[in-house]
N, C-alpha and C. Protein backbone atom coordinates (compact mmCIF):
# COMPACT_ATOMS: atom_id res chain seq x y z
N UNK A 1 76.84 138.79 100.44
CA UNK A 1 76.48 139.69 99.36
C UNK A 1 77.67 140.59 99.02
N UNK A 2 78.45 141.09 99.85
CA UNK A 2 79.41 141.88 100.08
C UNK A 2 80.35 141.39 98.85
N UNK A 3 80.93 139.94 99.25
CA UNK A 3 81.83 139.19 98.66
C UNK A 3 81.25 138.80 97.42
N UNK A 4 80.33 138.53 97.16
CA UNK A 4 79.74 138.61 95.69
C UNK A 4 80.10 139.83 95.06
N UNK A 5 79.67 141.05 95.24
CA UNK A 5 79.76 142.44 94.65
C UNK A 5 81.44 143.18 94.56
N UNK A 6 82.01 142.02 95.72
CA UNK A 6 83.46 142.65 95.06
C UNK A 6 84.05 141.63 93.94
N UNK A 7 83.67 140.50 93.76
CA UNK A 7 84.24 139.35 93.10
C UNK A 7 83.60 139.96 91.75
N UNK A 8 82.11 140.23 91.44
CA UNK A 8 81.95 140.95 90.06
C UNK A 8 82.21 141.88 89.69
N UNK A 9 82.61 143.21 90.37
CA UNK A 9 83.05 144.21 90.18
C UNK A 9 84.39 145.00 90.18
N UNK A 10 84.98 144.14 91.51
CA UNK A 10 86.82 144.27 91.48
C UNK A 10 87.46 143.56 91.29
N UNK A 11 86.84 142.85 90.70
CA UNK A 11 88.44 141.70 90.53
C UNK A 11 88.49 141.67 88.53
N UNK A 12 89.61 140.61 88.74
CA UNK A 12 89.52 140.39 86.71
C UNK A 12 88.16 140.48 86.00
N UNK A 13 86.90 139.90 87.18
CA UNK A 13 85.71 139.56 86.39
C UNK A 13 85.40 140.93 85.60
N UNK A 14 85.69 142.16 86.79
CA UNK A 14 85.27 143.64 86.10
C UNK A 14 85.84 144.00 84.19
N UNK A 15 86.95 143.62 84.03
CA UNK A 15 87.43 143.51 83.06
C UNK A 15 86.41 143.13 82.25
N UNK A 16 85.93 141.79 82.15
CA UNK A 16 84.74 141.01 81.23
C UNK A 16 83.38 142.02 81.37
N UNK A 17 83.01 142.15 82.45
CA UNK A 17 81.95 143.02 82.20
C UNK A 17 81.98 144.72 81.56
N UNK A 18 83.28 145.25 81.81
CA UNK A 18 83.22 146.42 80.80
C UNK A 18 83.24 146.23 79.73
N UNK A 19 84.17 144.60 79.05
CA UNK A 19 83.99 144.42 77.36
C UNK A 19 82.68 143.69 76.92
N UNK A 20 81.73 143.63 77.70
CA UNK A 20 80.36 142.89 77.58
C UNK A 20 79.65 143.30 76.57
N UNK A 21 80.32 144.23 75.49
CA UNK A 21 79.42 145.20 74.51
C UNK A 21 79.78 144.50 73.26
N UNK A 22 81.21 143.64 73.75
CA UNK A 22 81.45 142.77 72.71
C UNK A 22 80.91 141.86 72.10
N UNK A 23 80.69 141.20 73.31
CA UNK A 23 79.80 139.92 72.92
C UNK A 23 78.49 139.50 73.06
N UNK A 24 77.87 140.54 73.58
CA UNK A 24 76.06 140.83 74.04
C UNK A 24 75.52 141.65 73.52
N UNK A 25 74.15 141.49 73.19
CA UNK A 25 73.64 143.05 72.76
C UNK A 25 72.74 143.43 74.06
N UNK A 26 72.61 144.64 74.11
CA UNK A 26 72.01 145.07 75.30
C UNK A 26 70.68 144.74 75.47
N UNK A 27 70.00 143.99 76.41
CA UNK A 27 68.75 143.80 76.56
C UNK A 27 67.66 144.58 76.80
N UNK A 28 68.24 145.63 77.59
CA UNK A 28 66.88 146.50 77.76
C UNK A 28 66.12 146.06 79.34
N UNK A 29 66.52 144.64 79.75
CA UNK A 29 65.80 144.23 80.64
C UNK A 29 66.49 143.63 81.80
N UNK A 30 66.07 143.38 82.66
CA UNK A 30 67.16 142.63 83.46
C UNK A 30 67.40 140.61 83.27
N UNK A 31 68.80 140.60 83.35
CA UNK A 31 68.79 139.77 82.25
C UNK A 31 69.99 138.57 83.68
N UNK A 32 69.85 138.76 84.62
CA UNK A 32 70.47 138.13 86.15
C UNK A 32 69.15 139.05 87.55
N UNK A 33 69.59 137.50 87.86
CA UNK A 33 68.48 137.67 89.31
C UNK A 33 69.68 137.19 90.53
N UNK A 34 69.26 137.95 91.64
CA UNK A 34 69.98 137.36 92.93
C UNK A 34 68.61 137.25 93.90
N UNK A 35 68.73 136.08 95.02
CA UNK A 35 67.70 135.99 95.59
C UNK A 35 68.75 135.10 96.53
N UNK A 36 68.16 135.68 97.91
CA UNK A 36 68.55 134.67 99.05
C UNK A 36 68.22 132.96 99.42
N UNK A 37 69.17 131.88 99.46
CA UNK A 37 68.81 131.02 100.05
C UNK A 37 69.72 130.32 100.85
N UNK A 38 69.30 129.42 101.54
CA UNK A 38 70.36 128.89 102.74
C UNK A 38 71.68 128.18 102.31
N UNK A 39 72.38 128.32 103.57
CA UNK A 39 73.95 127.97 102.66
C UNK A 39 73.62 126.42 102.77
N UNK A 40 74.25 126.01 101.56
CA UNK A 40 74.82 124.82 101.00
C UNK A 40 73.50 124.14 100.60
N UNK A 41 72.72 124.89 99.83
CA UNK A 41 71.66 124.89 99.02
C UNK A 41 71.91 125.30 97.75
N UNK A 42 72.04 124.28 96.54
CA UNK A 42 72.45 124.79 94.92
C UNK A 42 71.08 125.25 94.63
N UNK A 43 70.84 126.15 93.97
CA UNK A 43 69.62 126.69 92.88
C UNK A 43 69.48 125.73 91.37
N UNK A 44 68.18 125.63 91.07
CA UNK A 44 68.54 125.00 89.82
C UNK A 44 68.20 126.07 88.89
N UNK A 45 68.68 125.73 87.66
CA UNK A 45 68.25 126.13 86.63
C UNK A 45 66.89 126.70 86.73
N UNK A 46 66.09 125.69 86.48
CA UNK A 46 64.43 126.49 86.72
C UNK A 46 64.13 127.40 87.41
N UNK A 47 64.59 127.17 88.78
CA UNK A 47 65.08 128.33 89.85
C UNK A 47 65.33 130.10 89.52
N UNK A 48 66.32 129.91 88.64
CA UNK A 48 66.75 131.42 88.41
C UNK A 48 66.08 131.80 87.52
N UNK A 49 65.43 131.05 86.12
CA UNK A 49 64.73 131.22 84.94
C UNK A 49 63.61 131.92 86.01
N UNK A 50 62.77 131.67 87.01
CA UNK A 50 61.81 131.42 87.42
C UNK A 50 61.97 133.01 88.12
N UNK A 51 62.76 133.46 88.77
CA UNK A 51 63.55 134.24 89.58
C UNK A 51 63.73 135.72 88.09
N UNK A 52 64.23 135.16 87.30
CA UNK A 52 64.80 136.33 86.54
C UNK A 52 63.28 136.74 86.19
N UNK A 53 62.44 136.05 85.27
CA UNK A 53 61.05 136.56 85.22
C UNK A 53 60.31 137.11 85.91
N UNK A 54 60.18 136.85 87.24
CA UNK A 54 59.62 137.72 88.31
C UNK A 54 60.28 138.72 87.94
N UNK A 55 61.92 139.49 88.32
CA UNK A 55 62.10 140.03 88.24
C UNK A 55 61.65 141.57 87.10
N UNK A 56 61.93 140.30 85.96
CA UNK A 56 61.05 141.30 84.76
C UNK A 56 60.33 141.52 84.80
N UNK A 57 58.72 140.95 85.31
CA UNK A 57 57.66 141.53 85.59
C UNK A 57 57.26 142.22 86.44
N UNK A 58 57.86 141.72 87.33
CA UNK A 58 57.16 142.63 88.87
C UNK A 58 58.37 143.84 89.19
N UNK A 59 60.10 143.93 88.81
CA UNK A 59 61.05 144.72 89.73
C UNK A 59 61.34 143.69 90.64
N UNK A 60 62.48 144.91 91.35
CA UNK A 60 63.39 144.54 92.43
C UNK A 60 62.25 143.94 93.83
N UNK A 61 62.64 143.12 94.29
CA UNK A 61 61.59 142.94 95.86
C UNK A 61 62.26 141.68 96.37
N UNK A 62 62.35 141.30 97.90
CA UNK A 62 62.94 140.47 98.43
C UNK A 62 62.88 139.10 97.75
N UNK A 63 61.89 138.69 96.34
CA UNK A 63 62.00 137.14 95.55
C UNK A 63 62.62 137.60 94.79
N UNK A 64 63.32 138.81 94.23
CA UNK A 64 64.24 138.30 92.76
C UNK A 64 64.81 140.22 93.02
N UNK A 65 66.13 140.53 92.65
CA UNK A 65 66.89 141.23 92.83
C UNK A 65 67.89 141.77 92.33
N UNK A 66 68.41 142.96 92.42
CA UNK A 66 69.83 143.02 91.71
C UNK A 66 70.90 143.66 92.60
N UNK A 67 72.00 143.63 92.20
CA UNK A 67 73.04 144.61 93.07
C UNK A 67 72.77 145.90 93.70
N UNK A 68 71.50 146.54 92.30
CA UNK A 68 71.64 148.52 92.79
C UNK A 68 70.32 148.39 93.84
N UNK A 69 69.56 147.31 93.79
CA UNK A 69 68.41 146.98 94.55
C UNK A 69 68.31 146.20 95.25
N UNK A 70 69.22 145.76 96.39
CA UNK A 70 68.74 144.71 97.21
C UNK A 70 68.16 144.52 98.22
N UNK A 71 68.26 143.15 98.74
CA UNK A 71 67.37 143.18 100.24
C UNK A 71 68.29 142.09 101.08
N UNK A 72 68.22 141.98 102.37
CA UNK A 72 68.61 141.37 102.39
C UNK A 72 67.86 140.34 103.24
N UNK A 73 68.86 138.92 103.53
CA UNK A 73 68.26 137.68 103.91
C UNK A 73 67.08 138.24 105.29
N UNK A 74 67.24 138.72 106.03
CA UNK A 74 66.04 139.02 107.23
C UNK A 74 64.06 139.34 105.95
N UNK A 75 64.99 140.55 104.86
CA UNK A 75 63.47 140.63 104.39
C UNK A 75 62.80 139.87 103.36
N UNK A 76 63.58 138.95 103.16
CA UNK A 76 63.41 137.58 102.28
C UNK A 76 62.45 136.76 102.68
N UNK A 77 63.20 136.53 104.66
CA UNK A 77 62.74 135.58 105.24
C UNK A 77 61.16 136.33 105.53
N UNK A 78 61.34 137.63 105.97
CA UNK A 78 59.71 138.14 106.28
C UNK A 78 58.43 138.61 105.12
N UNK A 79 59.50 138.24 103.73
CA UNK A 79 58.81 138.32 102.69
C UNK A 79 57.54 137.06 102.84
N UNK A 80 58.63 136.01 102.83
CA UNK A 80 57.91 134.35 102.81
C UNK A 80 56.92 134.61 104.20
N UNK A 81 57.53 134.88 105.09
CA UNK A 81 56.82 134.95 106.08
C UNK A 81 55.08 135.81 105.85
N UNK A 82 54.84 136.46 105.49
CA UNK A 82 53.90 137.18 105.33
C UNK A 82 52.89 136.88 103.95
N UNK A 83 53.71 136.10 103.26
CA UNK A 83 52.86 135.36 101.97
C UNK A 83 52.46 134.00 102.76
N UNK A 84 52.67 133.73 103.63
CA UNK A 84 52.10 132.17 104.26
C UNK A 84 50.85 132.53 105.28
């Protein structure tokens, strides 16, 4: 997570996201999801669509997430754990 949050925020990428006013209009909503899964596991498409909507409806919680709100992999796993 660490290395994610410096790769979008300190590096060149930061650049693109301060001129993001350029080429986006502001949503209002959350418009990227992060959610834990095991390494060398790709997400699909449907996946994050699926992921970002939660997000919009329900908020931040160990199935769908953002940088200023996270969780991490232990309360993911005891998320699932406790819905089974």
């Amino acid at each position: 997570m660490q290395a994610l949050q410096h790769y979008v925020y300190r590096t060149v990428h930061a650049e693109l996201i301060r001129q993001r006013a350029q080429w986006f209009e502001r949503l209002g909503r959350p418009h990227y999801a992060l959610w834990w899964i095991p390494a060398g596991t790709l997400p699909t498409v449907e996946q994050a669509v699926q992921r970002v909507q939660h997000l919009q409806a329900h908020g931040p919680s160990p199935h769908a997430f953002m940088f200023h709100r996270s969780y991490t992999a232990e309360d993911a796993a005891a998320a699932v754990r406790a819905s089974t």
